[in-house]
C-alpha atoms as a PDB file:
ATOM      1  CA  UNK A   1     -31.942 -10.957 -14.687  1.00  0.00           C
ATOM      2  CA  UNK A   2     -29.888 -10.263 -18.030  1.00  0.00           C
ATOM      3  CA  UNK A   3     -27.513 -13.119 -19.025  1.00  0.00           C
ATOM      4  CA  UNK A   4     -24.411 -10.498 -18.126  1.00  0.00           C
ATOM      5  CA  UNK A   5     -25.787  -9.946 -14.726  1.00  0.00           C
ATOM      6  CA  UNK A   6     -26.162 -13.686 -13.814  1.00  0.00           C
ATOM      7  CA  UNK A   7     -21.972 -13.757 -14.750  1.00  0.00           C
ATOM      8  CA  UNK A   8     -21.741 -12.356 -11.265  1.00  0.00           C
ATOM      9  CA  UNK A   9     -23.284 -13.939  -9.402  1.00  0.00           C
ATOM     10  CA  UNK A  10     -20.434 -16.223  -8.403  1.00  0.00           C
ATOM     11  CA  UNK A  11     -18.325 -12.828  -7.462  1.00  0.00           C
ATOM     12  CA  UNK A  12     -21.301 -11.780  -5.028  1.00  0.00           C
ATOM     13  CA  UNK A  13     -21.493 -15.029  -3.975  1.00  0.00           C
ATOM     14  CA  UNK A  14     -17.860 -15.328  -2.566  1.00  0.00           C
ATOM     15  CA  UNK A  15     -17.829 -11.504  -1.326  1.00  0.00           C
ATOM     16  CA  UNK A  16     -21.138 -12.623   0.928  1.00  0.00           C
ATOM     17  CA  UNK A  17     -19.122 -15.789   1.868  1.00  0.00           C
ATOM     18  CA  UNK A  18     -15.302 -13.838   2.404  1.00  0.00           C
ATOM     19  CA  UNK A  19     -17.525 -11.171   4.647  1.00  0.00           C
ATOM     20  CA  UNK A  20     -19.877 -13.618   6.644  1.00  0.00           C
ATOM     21  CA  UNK A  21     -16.446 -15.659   7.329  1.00  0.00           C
ATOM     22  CA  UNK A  22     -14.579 -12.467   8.764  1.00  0.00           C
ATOM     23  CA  UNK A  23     -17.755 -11.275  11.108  1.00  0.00           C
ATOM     24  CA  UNK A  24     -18.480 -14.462  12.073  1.00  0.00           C
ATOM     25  CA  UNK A  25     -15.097 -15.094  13.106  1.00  0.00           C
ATOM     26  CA  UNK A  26     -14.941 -11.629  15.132  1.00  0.00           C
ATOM     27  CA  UNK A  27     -18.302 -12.850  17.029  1.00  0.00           C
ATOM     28  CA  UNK A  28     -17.459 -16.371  17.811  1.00  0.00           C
ATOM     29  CA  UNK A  29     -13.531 -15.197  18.783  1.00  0.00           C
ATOM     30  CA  UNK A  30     -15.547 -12.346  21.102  1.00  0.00           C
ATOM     31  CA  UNK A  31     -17.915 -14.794  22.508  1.00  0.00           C
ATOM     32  CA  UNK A  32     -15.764 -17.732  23.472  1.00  0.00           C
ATOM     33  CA  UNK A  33     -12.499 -15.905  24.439  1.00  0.00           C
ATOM     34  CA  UNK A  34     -11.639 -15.254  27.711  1.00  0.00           C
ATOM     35  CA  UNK A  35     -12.185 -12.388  29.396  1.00  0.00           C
ATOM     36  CA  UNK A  36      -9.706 -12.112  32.408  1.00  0.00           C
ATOM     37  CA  UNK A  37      -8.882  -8.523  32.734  1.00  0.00           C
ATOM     38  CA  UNK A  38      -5.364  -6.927  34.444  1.00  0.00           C
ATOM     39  CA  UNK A  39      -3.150  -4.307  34.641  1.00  0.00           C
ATOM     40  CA  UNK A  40      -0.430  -5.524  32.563  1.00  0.00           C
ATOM     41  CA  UNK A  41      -2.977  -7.192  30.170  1.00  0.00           C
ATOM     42  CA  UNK A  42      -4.199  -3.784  29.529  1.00  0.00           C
ATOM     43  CA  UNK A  43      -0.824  -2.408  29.151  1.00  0.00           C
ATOM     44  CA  UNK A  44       0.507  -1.182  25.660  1.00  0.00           C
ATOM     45  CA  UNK A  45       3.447  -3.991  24.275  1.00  0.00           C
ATOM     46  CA  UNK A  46       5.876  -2.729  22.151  1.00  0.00           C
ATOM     47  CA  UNK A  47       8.186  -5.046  20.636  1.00  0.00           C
ATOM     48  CA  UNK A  48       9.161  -6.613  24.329  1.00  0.00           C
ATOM     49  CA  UNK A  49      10.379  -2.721  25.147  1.00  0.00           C
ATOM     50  CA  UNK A  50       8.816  -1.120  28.100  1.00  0.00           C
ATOM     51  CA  UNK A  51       6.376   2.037  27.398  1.00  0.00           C
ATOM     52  CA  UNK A  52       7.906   4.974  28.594  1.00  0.00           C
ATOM     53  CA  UNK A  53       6.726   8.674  28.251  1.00  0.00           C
ATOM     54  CA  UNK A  54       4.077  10.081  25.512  1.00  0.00           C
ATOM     55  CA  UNK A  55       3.500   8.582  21.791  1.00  0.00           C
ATOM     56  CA  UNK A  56       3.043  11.666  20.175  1.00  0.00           C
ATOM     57  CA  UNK A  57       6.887  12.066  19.431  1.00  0.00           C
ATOM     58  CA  UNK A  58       7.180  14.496  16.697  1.00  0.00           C
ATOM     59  CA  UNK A  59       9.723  12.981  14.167  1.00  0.00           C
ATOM     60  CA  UNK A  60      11.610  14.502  11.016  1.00  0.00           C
ATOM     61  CA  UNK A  61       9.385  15.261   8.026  1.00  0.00           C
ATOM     62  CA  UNK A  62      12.461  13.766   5.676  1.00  0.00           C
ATOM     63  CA  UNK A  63      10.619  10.531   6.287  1.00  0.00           C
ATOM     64  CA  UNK A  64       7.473  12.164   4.696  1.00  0.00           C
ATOM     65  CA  UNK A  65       9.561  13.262   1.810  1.00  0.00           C
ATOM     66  CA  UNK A  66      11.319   9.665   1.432  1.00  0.00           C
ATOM     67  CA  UNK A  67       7.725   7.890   1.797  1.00  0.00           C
ATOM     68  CA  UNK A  68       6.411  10.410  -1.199  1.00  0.00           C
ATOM     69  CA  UNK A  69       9.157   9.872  -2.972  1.00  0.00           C
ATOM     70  CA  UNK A  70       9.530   6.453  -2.670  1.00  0.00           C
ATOM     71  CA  UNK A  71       5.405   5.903  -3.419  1.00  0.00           C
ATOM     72  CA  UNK A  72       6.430   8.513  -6.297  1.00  0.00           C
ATOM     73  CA  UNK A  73       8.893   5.885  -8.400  1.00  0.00           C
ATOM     74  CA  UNK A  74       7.113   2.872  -7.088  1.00  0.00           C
ATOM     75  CA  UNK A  75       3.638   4.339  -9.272  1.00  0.00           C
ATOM     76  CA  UNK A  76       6.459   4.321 -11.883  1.00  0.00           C
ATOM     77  CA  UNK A  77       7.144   0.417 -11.923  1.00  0.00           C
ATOM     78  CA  UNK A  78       3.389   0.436 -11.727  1.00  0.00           C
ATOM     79  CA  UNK A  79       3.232   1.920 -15.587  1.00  0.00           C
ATOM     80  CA  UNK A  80       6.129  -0.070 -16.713  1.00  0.00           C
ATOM     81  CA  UNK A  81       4.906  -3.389 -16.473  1.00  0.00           C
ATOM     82  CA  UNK A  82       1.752  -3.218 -18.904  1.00  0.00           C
ATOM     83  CA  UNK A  83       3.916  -1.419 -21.106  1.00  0.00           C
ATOM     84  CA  UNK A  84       6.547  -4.170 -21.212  1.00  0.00           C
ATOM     85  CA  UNK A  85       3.650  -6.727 -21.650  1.00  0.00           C
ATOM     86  CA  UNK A  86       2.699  -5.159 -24.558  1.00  0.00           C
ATOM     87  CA  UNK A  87       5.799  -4.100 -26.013  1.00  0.00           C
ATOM     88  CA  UNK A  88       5.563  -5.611 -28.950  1.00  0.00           C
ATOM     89  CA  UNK A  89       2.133  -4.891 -29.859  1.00  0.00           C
ATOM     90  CA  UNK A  90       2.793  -0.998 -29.275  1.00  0.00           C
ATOM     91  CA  UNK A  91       5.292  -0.589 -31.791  1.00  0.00           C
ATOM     92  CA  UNK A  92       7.617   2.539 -32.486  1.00  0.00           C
ATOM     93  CA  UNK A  93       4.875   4.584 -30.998  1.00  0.00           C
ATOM     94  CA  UNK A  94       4.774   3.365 -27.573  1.00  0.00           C
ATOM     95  CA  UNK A  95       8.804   2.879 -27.567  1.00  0.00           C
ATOM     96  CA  UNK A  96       8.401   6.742 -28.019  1.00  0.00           C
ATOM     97  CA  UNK A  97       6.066   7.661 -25.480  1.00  0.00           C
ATOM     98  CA  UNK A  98       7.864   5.444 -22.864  1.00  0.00           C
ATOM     99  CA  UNK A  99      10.600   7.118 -23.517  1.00  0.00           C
ATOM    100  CA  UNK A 100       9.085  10.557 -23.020  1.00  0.00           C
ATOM    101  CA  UNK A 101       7.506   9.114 -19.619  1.00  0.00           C
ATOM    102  CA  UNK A 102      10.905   7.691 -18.411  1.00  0.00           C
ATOM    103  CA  UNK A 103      12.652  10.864 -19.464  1.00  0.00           C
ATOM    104  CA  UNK A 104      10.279  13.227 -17.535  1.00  0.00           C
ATOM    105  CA  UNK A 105      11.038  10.517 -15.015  1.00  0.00           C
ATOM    106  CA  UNK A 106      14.842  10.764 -14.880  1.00  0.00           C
ATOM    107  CA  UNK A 107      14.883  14.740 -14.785  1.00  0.00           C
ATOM    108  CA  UNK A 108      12.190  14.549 -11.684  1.00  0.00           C
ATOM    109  CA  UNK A 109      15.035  12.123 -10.271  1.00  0.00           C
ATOM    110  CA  UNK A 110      17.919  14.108 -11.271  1.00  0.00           C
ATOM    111  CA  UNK A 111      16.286  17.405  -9.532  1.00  0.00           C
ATOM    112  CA  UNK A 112      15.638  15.271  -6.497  1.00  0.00           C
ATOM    113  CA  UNK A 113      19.378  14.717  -5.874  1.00  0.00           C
ATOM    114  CA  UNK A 114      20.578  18.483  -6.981  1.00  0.00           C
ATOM    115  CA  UNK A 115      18.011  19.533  -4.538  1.00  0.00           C
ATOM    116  CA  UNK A 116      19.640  17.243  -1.966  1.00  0.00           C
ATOM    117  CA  UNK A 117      16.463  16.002  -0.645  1.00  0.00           C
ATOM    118  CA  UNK A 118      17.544  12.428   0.110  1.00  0.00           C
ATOM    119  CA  UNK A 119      20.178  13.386   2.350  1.00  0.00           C
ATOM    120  CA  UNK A 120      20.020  12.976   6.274  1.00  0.00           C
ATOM    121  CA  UNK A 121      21.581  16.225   8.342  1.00  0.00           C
END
């Protein structure tokens, strides 16, 4: 083994332990649980609220387009913290393209709202 190789061995080490730890805890939770089967055991629970009807309810795709959007501007937040880690080191070049990033940003934003996709019917 190469010296940079044997720097991971510690990482292997606790991904063999973190892994052994979750199937043996599966196993031993299968084996020495009880098994007493019944109808309302095997019944779906939903918040205390009784089941009624099918599942499959189809539902408004605005919640789609608020989850993508929100993902959309949370990615953003994402890019802005390294960047105001390093602000200082980045200089007047970063503070520019930042500022192009945000910008492209805001009119993405801005389009969002004209387009009124944010608001319920």
């Amino acid at each position: 083994m190469h010296s940079d190789q044997v720097n991971y061995i510690p990482i292997l080490m606790q991904l063999i332990l973190a892994v052994g730890f979750v199937v043996g805890t599966i196993i031993i939770s299968g084996k020495l649980g009880p098994k007493r089967a019944s109808a309302s055991k095997d019944k779906n629970f939903e918040c205390g609220v009784e089941s009624i009807g099918n599942a499959r309810v189809p539902f408004s795709v605005k919640y789609f387009l608020v989850a993508i959007l929100f993902v959309l501007f949370d990615v953003e937040v994402i890019f802005l913290y390294p960047w105001a880690a390093n602000f200082k080191e980045l200089g007047m070049e970063g503070m520019l393209k930042m500022l192009v990033f945000m910008s492209l940003l805001l009119v993405g934003f801005f389009y969002i709202i004209k387009k009124k996709a944010l608001e319920w019917e």
